[in-house]
C-alpha atoms as a PDB file:
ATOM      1  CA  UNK A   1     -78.837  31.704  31.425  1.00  0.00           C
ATOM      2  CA  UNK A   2     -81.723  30.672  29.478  1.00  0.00           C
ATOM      3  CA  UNK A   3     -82.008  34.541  27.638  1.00  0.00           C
ATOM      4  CA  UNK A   4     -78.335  33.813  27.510  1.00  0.00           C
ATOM      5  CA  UNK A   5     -78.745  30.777  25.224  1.00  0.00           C
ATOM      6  CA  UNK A   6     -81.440  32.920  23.447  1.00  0.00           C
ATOM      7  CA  UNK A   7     -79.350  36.142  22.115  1.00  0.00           C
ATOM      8  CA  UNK A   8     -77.232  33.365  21.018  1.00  0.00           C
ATOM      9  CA  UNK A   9     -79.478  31.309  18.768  1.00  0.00           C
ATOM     10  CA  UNK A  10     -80.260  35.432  17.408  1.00  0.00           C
ATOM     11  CA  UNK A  11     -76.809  36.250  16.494  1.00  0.00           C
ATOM     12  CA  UNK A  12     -76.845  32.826  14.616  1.00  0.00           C
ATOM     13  CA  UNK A  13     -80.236  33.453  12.977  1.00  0.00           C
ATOM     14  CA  UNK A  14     -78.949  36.725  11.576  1.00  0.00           C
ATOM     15  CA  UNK A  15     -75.827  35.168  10.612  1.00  0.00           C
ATOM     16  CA  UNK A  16     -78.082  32.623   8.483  1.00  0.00           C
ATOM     17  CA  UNK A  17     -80.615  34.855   7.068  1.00  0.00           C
ATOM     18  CA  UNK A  18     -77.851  37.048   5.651  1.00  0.00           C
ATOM     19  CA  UNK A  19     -76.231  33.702   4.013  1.00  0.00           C
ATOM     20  CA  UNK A  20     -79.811  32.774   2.516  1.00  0.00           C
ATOM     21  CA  UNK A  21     -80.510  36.053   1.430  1.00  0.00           C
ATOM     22  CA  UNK A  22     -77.712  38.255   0.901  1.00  0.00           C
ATOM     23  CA  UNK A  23     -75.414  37.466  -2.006  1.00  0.00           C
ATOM     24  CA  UNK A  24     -72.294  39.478  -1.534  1.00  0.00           C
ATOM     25  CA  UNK A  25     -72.484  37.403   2.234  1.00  0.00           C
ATOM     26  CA  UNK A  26     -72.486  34.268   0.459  1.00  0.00           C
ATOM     27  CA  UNK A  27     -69.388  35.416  -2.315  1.00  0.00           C
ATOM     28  CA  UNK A  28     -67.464  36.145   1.030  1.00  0.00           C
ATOM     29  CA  UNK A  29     -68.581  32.687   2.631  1.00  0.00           C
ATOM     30  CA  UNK A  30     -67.196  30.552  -0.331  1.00  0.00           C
ATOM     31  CA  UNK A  31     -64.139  32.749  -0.707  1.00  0.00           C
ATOM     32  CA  UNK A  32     -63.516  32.207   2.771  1.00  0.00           C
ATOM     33  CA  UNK A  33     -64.212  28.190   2.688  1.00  0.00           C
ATOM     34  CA  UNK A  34     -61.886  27.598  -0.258  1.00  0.00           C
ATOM     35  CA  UNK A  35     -59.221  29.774   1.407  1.00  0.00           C
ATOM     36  CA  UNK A  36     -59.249  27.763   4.842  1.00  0.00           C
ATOM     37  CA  UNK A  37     -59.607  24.535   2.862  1.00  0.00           C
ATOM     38  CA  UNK A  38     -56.178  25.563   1.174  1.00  0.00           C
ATOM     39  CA  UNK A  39     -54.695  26.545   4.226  1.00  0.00           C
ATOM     40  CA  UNK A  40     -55.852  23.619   6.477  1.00  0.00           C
ATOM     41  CA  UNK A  41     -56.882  20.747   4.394  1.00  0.00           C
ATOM     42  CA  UNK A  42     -53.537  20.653   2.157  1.00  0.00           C
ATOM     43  CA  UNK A  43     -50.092  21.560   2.747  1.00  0.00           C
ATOM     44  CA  UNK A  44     -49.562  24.291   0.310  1.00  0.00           C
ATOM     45  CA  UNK A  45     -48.783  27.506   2.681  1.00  0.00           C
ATOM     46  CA  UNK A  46     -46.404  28.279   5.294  1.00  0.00           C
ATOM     47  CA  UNK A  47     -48.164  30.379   8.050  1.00  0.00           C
ATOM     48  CA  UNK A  48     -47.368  31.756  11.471  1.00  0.00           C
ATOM     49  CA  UNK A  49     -49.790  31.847  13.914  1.00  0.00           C
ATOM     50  CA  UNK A  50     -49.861  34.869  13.973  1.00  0.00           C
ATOM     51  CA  UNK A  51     -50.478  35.082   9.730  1.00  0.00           C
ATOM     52  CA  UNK A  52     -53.693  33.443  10.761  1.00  0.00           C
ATOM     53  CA  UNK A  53     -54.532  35.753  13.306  1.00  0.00           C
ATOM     54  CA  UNK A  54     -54.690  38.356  10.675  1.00  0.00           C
ATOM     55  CA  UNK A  55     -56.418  36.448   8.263  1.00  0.00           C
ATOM     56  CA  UNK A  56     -59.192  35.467  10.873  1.00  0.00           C
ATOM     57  CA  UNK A  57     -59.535  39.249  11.502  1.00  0.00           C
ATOM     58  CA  UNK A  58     -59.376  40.001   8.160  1.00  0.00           C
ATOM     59  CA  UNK A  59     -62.103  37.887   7.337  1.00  0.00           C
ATOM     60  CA  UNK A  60     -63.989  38.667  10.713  1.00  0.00           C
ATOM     61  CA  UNK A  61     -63.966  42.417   9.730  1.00  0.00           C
ATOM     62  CA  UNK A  62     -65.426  41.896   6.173  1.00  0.00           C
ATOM     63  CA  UNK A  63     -68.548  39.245   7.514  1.00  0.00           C
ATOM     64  CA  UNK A  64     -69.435  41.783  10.487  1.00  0.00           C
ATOM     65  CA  UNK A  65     -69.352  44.635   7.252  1.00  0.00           C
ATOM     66  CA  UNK A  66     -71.896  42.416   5.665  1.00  0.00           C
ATOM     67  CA  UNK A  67     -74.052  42.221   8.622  1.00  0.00           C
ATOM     68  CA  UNK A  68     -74.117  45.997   9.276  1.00  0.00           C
ATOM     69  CA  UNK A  69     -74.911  46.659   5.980  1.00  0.00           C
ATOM     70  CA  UNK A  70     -77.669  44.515   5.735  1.00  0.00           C
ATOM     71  CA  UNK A  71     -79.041  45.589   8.919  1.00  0.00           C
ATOM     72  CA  UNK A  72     -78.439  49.121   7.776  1.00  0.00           C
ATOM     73  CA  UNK A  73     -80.393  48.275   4.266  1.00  0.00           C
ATOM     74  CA  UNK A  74     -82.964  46.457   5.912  1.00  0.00           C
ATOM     75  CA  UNK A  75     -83.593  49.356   8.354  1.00  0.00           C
ATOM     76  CA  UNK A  76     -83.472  51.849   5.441  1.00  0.00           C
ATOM     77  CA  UNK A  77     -86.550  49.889   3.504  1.00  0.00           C
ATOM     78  CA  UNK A  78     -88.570  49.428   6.635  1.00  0.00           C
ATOM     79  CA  UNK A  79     -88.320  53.445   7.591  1.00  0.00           C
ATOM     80  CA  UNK A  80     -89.550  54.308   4.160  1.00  0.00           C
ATOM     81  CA  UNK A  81     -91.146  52.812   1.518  1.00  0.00           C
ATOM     82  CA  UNK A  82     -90.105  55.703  -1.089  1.00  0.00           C
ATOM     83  CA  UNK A  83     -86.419  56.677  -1.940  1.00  0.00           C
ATOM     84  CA  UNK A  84     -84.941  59.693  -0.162  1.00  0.00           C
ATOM     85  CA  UNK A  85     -81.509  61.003  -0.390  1.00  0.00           C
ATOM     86  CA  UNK A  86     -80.637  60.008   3.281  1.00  0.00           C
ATOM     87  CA  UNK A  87     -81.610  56.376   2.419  1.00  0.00           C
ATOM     88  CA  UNK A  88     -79.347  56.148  -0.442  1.00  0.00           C
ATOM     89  CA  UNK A  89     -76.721  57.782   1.373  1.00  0.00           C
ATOM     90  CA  UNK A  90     -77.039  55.110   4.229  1.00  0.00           C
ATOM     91  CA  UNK A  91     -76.978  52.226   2.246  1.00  0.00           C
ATOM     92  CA  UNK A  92     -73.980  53.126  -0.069  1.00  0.00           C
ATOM     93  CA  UNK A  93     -72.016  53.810   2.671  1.00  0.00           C
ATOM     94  CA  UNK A  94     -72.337  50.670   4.389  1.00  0.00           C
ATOM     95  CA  UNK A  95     -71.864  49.101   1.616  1.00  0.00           C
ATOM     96  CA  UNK A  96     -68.648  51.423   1.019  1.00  0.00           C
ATOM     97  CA  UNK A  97     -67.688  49.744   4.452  1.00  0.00           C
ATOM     98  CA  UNK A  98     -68.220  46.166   3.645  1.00  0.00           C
ATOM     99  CA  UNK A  99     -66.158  47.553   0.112  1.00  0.00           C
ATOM    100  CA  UNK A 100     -62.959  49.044   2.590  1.00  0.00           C
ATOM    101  CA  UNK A 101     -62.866  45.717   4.867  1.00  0.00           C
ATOM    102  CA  UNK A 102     -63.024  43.174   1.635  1.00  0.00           C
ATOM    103  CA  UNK A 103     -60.384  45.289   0.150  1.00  0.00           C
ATOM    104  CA  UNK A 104     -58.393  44.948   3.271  1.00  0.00           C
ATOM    105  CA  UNK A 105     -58.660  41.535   3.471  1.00  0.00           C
ATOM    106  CA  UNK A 106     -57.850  40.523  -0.181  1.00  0.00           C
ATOM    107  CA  UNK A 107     -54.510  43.120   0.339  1.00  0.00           C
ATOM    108  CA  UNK A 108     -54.109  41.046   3.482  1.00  0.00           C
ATOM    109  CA  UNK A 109     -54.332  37.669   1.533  1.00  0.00           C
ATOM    110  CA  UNK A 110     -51.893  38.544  -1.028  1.00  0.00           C
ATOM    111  CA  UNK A 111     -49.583  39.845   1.841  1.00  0.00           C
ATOM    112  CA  UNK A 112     -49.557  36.564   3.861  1.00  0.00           C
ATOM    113  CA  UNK A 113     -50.422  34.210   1.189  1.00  0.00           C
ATOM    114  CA  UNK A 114     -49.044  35.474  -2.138  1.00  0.00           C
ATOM    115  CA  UNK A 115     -46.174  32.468  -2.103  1.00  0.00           C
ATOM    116  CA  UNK A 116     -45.586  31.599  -5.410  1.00  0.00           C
ATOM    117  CA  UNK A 117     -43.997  28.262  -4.628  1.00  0.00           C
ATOM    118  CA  UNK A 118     -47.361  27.383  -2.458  1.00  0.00           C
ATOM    119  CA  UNK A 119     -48.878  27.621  -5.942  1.00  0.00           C
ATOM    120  CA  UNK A 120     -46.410  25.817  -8.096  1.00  0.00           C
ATOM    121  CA  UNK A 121     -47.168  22.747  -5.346  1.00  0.00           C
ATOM    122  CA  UNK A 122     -51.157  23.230  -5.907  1.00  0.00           C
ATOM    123  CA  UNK A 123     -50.351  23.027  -9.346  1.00  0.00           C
ATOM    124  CA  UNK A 124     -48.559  19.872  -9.279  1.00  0.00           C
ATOM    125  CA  UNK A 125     -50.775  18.389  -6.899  1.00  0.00           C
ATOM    126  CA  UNK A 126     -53.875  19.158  -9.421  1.00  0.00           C
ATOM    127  CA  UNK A 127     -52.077  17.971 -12.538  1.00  0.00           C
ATOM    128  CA  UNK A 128     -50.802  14.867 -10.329  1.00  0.00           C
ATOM    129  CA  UNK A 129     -54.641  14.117  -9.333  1.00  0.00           C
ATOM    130  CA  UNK A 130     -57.009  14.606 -12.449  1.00  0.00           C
ATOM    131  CA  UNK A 131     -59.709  12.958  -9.983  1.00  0.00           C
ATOM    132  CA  UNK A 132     -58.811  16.338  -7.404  1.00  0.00           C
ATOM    133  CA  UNK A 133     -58.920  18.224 -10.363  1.00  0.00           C
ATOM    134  CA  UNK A 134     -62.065  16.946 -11.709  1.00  0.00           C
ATOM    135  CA  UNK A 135     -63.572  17.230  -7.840  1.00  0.00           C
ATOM    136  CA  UNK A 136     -62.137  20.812  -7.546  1.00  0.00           C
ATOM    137  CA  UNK A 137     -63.907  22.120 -10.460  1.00  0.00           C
ATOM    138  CA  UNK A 138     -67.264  20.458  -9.487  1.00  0.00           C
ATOM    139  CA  UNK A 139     -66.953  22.342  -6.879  1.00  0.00           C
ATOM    140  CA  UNK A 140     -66.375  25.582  -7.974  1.00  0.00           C
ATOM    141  CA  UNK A 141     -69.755  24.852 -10.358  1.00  0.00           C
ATOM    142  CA  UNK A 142     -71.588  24.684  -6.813  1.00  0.00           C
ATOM    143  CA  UNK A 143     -70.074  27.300  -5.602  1.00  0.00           C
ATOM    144  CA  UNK A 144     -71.516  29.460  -8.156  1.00  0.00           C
ATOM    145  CA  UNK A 145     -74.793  27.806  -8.175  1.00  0.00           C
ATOM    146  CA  UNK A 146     -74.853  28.804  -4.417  1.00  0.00           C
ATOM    147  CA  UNK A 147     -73.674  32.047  -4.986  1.00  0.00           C
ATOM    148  CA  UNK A 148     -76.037  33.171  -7.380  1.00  0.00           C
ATOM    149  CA  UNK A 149     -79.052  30.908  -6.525  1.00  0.00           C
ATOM    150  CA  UNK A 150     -78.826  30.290  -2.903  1.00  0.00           C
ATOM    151  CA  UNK A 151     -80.915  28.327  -0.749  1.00  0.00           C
ATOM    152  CA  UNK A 152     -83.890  30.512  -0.016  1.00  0.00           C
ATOM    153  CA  UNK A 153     -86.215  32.178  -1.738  1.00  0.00           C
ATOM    154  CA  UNK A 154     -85.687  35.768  -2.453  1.00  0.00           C
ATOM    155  CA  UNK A 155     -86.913  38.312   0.111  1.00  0.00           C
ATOM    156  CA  UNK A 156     -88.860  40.656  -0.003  1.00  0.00           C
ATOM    157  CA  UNK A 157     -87.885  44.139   1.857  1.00  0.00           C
ATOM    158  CA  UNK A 158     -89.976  45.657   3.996  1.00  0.00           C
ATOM    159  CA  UNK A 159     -91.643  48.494   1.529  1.00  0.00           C
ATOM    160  CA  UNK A 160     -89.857  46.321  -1.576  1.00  0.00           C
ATOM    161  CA  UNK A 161     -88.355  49.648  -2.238  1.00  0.00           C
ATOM    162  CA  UNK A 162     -84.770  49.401  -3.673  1.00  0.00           C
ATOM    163  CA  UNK A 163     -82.780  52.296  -3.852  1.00  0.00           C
ATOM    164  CA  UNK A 164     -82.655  54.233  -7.474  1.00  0.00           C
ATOM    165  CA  UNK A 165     -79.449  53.281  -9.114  1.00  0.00           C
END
């Protein structure tokens, strides 16, 4: 049980370093946070459970992209610290991955929640509540902040090699 407990505290480790280190993980993070927020926090969008199913997958799909391709990248730099073709090829094609799945869940998105009156409410509500307005904004300032600057420092790969663009 106790290795058990172990692999766990990993998977969550890997989930973490990829938020502190790996940009594109944290774009797909905040996207996902303001989404749920939308969906669970106000009233906005009329859902089936089974609409949320998809959207869980959807969004399940494009994290577990992430973490292949960084494992993928990170594996590349440690084999070799000089660029081959093979490397290249590896990495863009994970990344092509994470690219499919995020395209797949955007088209998803739009499917389930492109409901124009949904956003004619959000936009009363926001115009109703300056203060909301004012705090949603804020927020989208730290968003970017985290985005861009995250919360670690940046990392170095093994080899420090990145691929030629």
């Amino acid at each position: 049980m106790k290795s058990l407990i172990k692999s766990f505290g990993y998977a969550f480790s890997g989930i973490f370093e990829a938020l502190r280190y790996e940009r594109n993980m944290r774009i797909h993070f905040v996207c996902m946070i303001y989404m749920y927020s939308f969906l669970f926090v106000y009233d906005f969008f009329e859902i089936t459970r089974t609409q949320l199913a998809v959207i869980f997958l959807a969004n399940m799909a494009v994290v577990a992209a992430e973490l292949i391709n960084t494992a993928v990248e990170r594996t590349v730099d440690l084999a070799s610290e000089e660029y081959t073709e093979n490397g290249k090829v590896a990495k863009d094609t994970a990344a092509g991955a994470v690219l499919v799945c995020a395209i797949f869940a955007v088209a998803t998105g739009i499917a389930i929640l492109g409901q124009p009156e949904a956003f004619s409410q959000m936009f009363l509500y926001y115009r109703e509540n300056p203060v909301m307005l004012v705090v949603f904004i804020l927020s989208i300032i730290l968003a970017k902040v985290f985005i861009f600057k995250g919360f670690g420092k940046a990392m170095t790969h093994s080899g420090g090699k990145k691929r030629k663009e």
